[in-house]
N, C-alpha and C. Protein backbone atom coordinates (compact mmCIF):
# COMPACT_ATOMS: atom_id res chain seq x y z
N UNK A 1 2.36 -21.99 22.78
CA UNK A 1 3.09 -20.80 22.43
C UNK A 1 2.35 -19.59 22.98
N UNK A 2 3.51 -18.58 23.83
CA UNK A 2 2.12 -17.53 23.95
C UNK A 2 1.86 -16.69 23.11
N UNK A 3 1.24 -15.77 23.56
CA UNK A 3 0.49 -14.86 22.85
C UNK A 3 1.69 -13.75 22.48
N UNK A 4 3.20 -13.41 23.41
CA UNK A 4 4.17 -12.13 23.08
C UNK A 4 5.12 -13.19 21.92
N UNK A 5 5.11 -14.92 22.19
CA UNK A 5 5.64 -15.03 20.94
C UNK A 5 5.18 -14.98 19.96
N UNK A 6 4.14 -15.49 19.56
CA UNK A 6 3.33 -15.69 17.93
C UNK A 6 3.31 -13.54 17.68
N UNK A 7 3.05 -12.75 18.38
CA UNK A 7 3.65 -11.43 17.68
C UNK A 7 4.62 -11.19 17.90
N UNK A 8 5.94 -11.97 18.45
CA UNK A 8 7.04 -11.43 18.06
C UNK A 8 7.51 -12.00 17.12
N UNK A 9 7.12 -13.34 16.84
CA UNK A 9 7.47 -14.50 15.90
C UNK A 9 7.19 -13.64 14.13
N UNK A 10 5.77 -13.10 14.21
CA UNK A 10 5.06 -12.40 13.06
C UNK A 10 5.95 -11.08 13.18
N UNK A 11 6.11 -10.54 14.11
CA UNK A 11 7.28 -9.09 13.88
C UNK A 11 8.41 -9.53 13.23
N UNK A 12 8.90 -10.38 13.37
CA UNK A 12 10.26 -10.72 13.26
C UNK A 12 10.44 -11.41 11.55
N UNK A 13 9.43 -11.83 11.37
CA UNK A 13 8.82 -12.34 9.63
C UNK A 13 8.95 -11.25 8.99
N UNK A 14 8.12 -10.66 9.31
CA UNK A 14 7.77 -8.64 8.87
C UNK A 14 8.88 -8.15 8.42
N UNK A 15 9.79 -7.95 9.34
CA UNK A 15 10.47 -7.41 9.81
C UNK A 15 11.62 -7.89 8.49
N UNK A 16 11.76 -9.38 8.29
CA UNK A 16 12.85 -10.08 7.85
C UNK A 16 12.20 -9.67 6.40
N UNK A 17 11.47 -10.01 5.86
CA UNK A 17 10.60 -9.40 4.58
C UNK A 17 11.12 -7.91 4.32
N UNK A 18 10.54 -7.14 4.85
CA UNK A 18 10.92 -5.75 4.85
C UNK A 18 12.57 -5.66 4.51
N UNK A 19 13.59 -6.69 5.18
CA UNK A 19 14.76 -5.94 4.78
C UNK A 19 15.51 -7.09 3.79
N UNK A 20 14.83 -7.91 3.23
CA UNK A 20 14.63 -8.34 1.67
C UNK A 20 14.75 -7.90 0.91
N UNK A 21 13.14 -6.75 0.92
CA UNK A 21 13.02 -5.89 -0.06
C UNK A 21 13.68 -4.53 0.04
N UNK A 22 14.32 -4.44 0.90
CA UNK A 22 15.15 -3.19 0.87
C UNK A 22 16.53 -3.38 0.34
N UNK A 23 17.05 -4.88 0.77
CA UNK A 23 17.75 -5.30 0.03
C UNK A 23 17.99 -5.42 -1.54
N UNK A 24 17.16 -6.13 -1.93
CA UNK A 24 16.41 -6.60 -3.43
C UNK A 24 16.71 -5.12 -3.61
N UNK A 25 16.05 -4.10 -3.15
CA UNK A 25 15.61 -2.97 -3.73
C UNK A 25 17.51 -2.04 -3.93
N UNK A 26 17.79 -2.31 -3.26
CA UNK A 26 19.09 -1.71 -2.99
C UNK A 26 19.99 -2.27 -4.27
N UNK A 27 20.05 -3.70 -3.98
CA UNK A 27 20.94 -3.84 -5.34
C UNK A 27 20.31 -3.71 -6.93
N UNK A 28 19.34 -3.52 -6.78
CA UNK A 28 18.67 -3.35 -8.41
C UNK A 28 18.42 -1.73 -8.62
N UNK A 29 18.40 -1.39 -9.98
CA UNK A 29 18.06 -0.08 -9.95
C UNK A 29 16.54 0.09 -9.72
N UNK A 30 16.57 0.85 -8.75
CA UNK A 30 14.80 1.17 -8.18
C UNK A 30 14.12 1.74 -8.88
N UNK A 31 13.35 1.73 -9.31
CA UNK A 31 12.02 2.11 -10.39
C UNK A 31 10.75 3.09 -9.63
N UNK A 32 10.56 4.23 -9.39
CA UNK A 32 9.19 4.68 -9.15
C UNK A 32 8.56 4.24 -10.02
N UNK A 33 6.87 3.94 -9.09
CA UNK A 33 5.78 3.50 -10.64
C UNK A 33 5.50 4.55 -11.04
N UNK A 34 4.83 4.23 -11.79
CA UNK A 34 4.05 4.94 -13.12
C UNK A 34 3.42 6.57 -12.36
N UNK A 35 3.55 7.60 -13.13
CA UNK A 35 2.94 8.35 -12.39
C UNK A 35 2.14 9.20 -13.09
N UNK A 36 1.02 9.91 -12.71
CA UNK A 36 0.36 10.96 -13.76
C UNK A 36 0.96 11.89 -14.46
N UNK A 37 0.71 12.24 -15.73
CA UNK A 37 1.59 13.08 -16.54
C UNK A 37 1.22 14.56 -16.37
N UNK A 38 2.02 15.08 -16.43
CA UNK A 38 2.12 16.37 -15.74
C UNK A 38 0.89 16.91 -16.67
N UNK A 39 0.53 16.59 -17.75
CA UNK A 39 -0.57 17.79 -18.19
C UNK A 39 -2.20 16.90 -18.23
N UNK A 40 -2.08 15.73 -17.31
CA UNK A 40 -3.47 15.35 -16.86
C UNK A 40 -3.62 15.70 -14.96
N UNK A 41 -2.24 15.80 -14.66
CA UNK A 41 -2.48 16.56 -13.10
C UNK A 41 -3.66 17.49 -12.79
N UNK A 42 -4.79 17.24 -12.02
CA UNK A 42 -5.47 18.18 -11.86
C UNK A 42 -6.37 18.08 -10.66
N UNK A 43 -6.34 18.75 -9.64
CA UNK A 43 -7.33 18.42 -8.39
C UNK A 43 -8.96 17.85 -8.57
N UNK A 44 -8.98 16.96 -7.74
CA UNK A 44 -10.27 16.65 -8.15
C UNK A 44 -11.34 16.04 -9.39
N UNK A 45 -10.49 15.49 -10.22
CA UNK A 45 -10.64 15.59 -11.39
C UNK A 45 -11.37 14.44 -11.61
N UNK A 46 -11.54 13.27 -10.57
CA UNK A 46 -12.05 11.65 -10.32
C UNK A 46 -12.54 12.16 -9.14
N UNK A 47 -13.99 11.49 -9.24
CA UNK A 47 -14.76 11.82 -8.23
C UNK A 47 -14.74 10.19 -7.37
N UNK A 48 -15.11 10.52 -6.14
CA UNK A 48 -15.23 9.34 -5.78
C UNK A 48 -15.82 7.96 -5.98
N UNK A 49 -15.77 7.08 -6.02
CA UNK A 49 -16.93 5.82 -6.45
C UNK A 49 -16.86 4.68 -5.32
N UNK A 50 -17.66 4.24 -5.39
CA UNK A 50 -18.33 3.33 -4.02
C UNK A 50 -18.05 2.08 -4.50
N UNK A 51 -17.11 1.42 -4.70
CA UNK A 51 -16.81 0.08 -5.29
C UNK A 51 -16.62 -0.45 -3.90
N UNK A 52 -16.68 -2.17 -3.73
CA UNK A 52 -16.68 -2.91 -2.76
C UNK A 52 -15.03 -3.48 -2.65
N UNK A 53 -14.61 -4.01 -1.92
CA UNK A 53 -13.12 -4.81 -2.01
C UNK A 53 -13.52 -6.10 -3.08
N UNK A 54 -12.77 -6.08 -3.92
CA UNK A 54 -13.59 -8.14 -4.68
C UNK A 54 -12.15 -8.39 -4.91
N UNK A 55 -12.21 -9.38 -4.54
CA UNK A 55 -10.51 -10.77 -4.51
C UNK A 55 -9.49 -10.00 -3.83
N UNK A 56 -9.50 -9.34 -2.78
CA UNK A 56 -8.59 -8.54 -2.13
C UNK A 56 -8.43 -9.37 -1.20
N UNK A 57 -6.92 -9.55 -1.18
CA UNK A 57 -6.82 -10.43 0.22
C UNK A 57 -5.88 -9.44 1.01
N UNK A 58 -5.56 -9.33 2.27
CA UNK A 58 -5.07 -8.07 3.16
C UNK A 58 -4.43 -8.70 4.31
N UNK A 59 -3.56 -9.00 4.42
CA UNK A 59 -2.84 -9.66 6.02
C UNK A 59 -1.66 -8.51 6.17
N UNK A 60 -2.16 -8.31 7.48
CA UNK A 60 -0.76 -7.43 8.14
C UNK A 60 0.47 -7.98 8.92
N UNK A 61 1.78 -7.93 8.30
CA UNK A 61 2.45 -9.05 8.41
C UNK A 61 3.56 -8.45 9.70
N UNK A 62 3.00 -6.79 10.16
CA UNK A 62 3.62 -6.68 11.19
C UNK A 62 3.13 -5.37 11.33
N UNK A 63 3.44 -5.20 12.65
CA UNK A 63 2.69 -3.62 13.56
C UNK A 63 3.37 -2.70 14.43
N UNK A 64 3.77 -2.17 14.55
CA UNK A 64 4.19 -1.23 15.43
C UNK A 64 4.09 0.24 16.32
N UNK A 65 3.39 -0.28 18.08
CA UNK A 65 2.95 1.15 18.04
C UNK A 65 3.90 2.19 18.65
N UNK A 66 3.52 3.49 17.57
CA UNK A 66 4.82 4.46 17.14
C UNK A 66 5.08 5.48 18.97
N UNK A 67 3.53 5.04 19.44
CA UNK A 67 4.01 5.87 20.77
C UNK A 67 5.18 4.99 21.87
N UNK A 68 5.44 4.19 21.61
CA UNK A 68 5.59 3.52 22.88
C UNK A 68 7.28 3.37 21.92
N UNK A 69 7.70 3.91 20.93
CA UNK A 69 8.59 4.17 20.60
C UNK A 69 9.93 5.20 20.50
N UNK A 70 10.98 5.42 20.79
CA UNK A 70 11.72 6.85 20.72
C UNK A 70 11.07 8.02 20.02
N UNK A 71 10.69 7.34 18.90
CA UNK A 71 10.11 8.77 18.20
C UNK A 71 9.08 8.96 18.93
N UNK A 72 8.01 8.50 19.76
CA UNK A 72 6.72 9.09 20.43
C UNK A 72 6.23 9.47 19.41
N UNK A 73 5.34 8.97 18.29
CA UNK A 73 4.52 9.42 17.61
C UNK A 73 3.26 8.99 17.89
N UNK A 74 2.63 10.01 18.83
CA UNK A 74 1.19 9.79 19.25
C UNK A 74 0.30 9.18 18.69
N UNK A 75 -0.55 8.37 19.02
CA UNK A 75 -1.65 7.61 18.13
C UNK A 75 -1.74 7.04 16.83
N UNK A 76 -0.18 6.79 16.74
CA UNK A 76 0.16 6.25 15.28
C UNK A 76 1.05 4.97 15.36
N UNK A 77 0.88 4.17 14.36
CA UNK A 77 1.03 2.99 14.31
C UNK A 77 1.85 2.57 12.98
N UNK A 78 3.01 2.20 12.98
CA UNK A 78 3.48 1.64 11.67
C UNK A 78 3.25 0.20 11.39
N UNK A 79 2.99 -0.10 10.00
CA UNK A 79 2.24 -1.12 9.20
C UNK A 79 2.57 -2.05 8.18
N UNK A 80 3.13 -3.48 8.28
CA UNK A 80 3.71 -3.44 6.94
C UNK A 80 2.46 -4.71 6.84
N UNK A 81 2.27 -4.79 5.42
CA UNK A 81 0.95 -5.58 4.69
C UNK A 81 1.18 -6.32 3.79
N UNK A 82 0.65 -7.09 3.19
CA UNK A 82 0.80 -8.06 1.96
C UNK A 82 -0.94 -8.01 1.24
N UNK A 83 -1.04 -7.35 0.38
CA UNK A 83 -1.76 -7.33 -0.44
C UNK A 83 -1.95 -8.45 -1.65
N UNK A 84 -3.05 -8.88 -2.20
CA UNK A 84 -2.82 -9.51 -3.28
C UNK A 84 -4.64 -9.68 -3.70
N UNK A 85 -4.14 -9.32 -4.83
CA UNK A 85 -5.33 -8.75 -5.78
C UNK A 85 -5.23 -9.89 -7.15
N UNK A 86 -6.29 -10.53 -6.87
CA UNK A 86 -7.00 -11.55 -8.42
C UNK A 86 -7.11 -10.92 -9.28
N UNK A 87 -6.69 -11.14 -10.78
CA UNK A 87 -7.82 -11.21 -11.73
C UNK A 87 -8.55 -10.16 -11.52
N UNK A 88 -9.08 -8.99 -11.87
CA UNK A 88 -10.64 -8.15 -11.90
C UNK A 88 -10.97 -7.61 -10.07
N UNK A 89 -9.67 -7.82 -9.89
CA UNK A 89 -10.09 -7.48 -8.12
C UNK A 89 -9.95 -6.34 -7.79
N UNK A 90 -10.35 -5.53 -6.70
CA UNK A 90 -10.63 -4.15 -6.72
C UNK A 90 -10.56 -3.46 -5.51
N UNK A 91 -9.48 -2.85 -5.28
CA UNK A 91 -9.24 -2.34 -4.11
C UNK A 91 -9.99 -0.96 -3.70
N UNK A 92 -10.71 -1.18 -3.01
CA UNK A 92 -11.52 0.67 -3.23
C UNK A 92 -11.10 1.63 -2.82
N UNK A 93 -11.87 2.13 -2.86
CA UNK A 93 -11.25 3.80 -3.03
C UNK A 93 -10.86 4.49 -1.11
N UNK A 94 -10.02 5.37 -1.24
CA UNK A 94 -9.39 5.31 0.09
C UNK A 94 -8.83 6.74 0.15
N UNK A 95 -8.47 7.09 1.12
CA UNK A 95 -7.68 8.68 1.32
C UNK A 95 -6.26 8.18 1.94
N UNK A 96 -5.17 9.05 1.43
CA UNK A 96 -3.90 8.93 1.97
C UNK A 96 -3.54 10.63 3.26
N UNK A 97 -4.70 10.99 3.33
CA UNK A 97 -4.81 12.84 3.81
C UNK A 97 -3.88 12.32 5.02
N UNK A 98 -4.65 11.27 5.64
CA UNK A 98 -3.83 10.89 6.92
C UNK A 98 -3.72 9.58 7.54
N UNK A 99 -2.43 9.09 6.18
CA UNK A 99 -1.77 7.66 6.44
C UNK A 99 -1.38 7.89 5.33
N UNK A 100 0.06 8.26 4.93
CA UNK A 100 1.20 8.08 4.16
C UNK A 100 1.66 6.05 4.22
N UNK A 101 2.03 5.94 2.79
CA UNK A 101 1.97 4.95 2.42
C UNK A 101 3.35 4.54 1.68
N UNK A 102 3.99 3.34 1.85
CA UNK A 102 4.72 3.13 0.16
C UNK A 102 4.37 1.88 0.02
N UNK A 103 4.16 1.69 -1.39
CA UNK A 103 3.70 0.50 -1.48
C UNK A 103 4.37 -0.05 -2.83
N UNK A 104 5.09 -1.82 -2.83
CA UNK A 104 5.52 -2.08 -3.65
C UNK A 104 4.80 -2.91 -4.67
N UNK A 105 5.17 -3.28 -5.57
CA UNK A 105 4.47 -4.16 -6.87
C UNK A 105 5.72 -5.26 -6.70
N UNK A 106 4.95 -6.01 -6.31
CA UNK A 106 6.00 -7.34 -6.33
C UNK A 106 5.71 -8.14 -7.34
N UNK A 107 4.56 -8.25 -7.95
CA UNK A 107 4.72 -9.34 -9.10
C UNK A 107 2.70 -8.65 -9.44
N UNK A 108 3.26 -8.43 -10.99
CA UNK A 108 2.33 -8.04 -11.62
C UNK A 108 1.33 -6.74 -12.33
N UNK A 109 0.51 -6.58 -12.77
CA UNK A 109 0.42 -5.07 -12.84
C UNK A 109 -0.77 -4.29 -12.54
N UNK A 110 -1.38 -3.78 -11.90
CA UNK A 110 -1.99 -3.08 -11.81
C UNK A 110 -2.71 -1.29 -12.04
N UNK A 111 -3.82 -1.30 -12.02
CA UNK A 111 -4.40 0.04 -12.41
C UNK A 111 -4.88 0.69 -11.37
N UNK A 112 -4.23 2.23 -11.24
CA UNK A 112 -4.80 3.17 -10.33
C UNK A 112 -5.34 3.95 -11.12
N UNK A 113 -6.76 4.67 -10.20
CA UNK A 113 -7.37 5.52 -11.03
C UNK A 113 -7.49 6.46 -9.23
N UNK A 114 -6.32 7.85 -9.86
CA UNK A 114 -6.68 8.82 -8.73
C UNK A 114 -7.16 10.02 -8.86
N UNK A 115 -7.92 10.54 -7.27
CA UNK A 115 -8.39 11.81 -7.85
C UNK A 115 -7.89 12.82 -8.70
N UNK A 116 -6.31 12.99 -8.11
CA UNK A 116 -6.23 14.15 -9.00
C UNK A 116 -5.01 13.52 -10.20
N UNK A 117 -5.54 12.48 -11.28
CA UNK A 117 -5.12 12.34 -12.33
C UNK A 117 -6.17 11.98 -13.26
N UNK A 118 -6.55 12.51 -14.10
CA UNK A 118 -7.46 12.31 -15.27
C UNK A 118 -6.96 11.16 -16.32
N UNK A 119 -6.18 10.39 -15.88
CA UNK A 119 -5.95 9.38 -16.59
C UNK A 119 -5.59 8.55 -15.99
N UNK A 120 -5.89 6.87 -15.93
CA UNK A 120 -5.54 5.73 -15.32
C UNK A 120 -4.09 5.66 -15.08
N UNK A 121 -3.54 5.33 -14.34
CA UNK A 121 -1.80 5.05 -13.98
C UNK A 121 -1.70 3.25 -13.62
N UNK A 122 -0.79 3.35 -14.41
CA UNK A 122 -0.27 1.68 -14.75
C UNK A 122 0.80 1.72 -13.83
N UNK A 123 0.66 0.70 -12.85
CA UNK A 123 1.93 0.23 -11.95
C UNK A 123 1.96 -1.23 -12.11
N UNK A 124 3.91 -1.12 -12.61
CA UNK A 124 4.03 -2.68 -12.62
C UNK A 124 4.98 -3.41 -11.43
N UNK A 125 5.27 -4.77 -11.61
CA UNK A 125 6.25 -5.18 -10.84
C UNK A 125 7.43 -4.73 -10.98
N UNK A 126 8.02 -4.24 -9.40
CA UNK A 126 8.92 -3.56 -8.98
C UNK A 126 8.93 -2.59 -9.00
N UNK A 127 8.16 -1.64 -8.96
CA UNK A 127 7.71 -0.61 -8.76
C UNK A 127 7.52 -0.16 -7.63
N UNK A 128 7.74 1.35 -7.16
CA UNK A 128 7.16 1.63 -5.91
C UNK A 128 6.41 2.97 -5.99
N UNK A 129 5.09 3.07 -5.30
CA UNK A 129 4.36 3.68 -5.28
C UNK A 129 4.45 5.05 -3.91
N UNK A 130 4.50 6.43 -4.01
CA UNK A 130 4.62 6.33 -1.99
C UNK A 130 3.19 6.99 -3.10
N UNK A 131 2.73 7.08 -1.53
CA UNK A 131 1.25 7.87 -1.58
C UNK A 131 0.96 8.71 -0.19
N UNK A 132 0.56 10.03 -0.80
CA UNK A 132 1.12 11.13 0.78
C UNK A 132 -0.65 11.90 0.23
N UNK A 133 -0.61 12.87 1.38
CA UNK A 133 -1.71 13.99 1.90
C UNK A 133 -1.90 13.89 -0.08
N UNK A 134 -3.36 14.39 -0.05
CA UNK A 134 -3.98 14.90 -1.19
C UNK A 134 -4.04 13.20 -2.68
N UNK A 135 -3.28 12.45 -1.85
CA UNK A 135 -3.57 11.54 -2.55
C UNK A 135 -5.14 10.51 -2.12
N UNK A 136 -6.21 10.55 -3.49
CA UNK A 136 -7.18 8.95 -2.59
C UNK A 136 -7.72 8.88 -4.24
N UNK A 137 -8.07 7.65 -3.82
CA UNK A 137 -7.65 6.43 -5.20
C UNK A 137 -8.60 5.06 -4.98
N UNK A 138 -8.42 4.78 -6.15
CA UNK A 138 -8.96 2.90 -6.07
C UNK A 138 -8.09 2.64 -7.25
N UNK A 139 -8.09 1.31 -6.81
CA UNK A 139 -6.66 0.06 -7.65
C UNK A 139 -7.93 -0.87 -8.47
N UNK A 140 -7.60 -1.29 -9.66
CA UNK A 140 -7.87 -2.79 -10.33
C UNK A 140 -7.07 -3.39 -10.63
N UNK A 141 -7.11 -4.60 -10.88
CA UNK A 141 -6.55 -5.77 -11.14
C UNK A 141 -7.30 -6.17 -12.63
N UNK A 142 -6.67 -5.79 -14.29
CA UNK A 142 -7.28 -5.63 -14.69
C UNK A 142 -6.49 -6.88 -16.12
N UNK A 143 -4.99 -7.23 -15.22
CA UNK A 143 -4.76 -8.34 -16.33
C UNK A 143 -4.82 -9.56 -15.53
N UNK A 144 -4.95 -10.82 -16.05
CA UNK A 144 -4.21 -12.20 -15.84
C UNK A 144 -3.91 -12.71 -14.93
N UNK A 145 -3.01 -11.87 -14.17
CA UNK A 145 -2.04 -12.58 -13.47
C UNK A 145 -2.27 -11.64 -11.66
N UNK A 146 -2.62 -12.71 -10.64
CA UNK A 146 -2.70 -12.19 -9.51
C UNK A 146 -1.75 -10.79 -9.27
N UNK A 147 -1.56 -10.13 -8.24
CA UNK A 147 -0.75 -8.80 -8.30
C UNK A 147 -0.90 -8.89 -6.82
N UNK A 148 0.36 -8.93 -6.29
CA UNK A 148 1.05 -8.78 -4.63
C UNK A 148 1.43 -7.21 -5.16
N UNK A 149 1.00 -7.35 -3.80
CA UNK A 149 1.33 -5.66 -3.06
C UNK A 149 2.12 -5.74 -1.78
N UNK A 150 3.05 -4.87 -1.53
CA UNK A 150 3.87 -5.12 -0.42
C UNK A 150 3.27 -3.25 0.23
N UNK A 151 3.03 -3.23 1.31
CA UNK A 151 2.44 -2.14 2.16
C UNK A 151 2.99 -1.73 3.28
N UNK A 152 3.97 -0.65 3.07
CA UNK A 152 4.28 -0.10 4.27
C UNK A 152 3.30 1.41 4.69
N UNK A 153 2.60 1.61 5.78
CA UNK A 153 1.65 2.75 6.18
C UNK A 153 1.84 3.38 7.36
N UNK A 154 1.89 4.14 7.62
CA UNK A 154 1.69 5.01 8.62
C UNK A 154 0.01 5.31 9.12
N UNK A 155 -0.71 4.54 10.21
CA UNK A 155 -2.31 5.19 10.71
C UNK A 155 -2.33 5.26 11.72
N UNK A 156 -3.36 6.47 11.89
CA UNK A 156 -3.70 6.76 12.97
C UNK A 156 -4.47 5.94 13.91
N UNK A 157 -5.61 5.58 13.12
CA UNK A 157 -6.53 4.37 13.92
C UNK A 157 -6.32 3.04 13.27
N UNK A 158 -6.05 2.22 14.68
CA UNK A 158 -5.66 0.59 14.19
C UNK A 158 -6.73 -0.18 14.27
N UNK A 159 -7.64 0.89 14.48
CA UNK A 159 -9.39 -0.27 14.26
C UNK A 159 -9.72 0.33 12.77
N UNK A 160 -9.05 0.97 12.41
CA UNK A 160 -10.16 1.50 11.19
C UNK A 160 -9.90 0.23 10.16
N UNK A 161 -10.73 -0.49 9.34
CA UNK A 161 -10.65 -1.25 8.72
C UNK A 161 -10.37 -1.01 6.95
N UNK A 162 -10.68 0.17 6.73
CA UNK A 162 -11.05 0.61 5.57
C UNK A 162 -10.02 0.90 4.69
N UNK A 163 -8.32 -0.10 5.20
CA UNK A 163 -7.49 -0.06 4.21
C UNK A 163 -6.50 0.94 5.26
C-alpha cells in the first residue's frame, strides 16, 4: 500500500467520524459543556502548573494543510484527534492564544481547571467544549470510567508536540 493511500485511507476515516458526529450531533439536542460561572470569571486567576501527560493517549485521526487549500490559510493546519484519558489521567496544561479548538466528550466526564475560572468546570459526555484566544488549562480524569475526547484544532506548528 503506498504511502498517498494509508493517508488518504486515515483522511477518509477522519473524515467519516467527523460527519457522524455532526450527524449524532445534529439530530440530538446539542449541549455546550459546563462552563465557568459568571461570578468566578476572572483573568488569571489559576496560575500555571507543570503537570506531565499520565494515561493520555493522543492519535490524530486526520490532517489538513490549510495552505494548500481555497481558504490559503498560511502555516496552518486543521486537526481532528481522538483523545482518551484513564482513570486519574492528566492532560496538561496548554494555551488556546493560538490554536482554537472544539472538543467533544464522547463518553465520560471530566475536569477542567482554567486560568481564568476560579473554580473547576465539569464536562460530561456529549458535551462540547470550543476553546479560543485567552483560553489555557489542564484536564483530569478524576472518575472511573476512561473519557474519549473527540478534537477538532486549528495549529500553527505541526511539529509542536505539546497538544
Amino acid at each position: 500500500m503506498s504511502k498517498y493511500s494509508t493517508i488518504s485511507r486515515t483522511l477518509r476515516q477522519g473524515l467519516a467520524l467527523a460527519g457522524f458526529l455532526a450527524g449524532s450531533l445534529a439530530t440530538t439536542s446539542t449541549a455546550f459543556a459546563g462552563e465557568c460561572p459568571a461570578d468566578k470569571m476572572k483573568a488569571n486567576v489559576r496560575e500555571k502548573v507543570d503537570y506531565k501527560p499520565v494515561g493520555v493517549t493522543d492519535v490524530t485521526l486526520g490532517a489538513i494543510n490549510l495552505e494548500k487549500q481555497p481558504a490559503n490559510i498560511k502555516d496552518r493546519e486543521l486537526r481532528f484527534r481522538k483523545l482518551t484519558i484513564e482513570p486519574g489521567g492528566i492532560v496538561p496544561w496548554h494555551s488556546h492564544d493560538d490554536r482554537p479548538a472544539l472538543i467533544y466528550v464522547q463518553q465520560g466526564e471530566i475536569v477542567e481547571y482554567a486560568s481564568n475560572c476560579a473554580e473547576p468546570i465539569i464536562h460530561k459526555a456529549g458535551e462540547i467544549r470550543p476553546e479560543v484566544s485567552g483560553t489555557s488549562h489542564w484536564w483530569k480524569n478524576l472518575g472511573k470510567e476512561t473519557v474519549i475526547l473527540y478534537v477538532g484544532d486549528v495549529r500553527k506548528d505541526p511539529h509542536d508536540h505539546n497538544m
